[in-house]
C-alpha atoms as a PDB file:
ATOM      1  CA  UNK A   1     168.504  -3.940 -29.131  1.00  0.00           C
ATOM      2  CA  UNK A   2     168.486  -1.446 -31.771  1.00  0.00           C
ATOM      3  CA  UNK A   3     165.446   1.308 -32.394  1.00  0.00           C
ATOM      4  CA  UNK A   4     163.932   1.638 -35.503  1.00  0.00           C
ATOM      5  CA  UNK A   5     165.568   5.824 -35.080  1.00  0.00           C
ATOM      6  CA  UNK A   6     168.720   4.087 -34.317  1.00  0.00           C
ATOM      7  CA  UNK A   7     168.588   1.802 -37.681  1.00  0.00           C
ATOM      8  CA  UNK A   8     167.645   4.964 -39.610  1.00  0.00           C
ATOM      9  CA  UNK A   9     171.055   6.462 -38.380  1.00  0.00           C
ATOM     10  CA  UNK A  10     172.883   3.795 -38.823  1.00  0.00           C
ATOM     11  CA  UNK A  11     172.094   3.384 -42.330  1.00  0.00           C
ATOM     12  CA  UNK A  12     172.400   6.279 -43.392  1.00  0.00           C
ATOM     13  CA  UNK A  13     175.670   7.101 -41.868  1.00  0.00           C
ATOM     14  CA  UNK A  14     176.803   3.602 -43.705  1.00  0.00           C
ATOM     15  CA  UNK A  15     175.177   5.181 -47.351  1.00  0.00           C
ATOM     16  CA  UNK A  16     176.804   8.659 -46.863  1.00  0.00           C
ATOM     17  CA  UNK A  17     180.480   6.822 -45.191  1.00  0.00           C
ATOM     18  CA  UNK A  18     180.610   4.855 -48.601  1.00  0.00           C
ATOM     19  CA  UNK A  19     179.769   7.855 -50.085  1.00  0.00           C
ATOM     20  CA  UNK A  20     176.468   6.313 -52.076  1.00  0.00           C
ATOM     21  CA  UNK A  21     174.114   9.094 -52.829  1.00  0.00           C
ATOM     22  CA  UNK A  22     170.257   7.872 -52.100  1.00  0.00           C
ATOM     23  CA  UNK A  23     169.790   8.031 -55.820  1.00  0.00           C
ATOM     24  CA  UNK A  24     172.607   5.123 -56.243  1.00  0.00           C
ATOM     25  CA  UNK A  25     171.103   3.699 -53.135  1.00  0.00           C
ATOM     26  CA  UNK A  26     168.006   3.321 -54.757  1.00  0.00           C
ATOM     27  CA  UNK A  27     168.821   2.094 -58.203  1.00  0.00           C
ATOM     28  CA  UNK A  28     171.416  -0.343 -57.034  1.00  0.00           C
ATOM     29  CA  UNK A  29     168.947  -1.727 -54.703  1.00  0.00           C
ATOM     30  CA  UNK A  30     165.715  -2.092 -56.249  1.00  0.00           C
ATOM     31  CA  UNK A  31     163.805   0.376 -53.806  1.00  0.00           C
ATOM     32  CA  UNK A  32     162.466   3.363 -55.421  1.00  0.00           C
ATOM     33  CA  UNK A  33     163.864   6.704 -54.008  1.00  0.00           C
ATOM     34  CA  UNK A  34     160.521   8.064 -52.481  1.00  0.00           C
ATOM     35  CA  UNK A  35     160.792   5.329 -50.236  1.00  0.00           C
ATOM     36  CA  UNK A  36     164.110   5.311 -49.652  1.00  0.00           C
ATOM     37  CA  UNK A  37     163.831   9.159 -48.671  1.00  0.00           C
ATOM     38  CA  UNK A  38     161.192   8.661 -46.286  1.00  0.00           C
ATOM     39  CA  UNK A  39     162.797   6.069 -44.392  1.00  0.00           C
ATOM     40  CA  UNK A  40     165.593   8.346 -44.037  1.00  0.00           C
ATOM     41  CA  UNK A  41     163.670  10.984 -42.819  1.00  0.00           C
ATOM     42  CA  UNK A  42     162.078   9.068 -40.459  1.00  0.00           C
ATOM     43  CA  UNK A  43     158.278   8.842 -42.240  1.00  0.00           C
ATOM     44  CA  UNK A  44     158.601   5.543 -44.361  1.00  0.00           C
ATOM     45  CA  UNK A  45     158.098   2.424 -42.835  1.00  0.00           C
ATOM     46  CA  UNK A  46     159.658  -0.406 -45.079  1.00  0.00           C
ATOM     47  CA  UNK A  47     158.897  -3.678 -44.921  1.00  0.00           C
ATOM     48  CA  UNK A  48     161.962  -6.070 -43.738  1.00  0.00           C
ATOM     49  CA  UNK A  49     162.683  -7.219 -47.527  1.00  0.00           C
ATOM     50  CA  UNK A  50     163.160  -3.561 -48.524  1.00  0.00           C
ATOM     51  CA  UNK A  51     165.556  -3.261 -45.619  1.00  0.00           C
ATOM     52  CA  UNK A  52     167.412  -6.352 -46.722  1.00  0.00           C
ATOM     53  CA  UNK A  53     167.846  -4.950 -50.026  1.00  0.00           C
ATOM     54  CA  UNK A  54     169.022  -1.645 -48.897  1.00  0.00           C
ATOM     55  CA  UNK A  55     171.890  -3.259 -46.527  1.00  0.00           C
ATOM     56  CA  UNK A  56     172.793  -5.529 -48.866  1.00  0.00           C
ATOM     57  CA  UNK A  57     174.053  -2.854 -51.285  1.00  0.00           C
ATOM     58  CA  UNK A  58     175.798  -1.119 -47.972  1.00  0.00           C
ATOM     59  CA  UNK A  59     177.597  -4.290 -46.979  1.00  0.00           C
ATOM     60  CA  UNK A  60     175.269  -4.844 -43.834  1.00  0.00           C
ATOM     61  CA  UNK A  61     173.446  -7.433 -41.786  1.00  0.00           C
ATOM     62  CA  UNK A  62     170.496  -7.173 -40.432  1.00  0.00           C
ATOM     63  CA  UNK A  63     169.243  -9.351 -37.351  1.00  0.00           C
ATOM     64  CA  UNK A  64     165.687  -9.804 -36.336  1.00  0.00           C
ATOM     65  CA  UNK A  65     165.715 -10.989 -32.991  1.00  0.00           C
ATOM     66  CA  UNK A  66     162.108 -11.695 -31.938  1.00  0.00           C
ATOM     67  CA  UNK A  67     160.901 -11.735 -27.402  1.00  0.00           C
ATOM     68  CA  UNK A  68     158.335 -13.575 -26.394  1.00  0.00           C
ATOM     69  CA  UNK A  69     156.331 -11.709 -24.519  1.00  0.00           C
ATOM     70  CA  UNK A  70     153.905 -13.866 -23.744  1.00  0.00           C
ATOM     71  CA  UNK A  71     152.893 -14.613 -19.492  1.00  0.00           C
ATOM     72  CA  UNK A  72     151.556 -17.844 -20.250  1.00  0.00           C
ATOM     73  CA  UNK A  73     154.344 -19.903 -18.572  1.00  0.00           C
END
């Protein structure tokens, strides 16, 4: 299971390997560039559409895979 740090790197590894500047980033996705800066620095915390948005211009897929973690059996 990927970490929320993890994600970060991984996205932003994908922006800067396609060679998208955050500025692109931003206008190509919809998400304004104060938030996407802060996500890559680790402060933002976007909401799952506004990580959709910003893989979908990097070519990526995001799974949510949700535990139960329940102990009512």
């Amino acid at each position: 299971m990927m970490h929320y740090k993890e994600l970060i790197k991984t996205i932003k590894k994908r922006r800067e390997v396609l060679q998208v500047t955050q500025e692109t980033l931003a206008e190509l996705s919809g998400v304004g560039l104060r938030t996407l800066k802060q996500f890559e620095s680790g402060k933002g915390n976007p909401t799952l559409l506004t990580l959709q948005k910003i893989a979908d211009v990097l070519g990526m897929e995001i799974s949510l895979k949700l535990k139960n973690l329940s102990t009512d059996k």
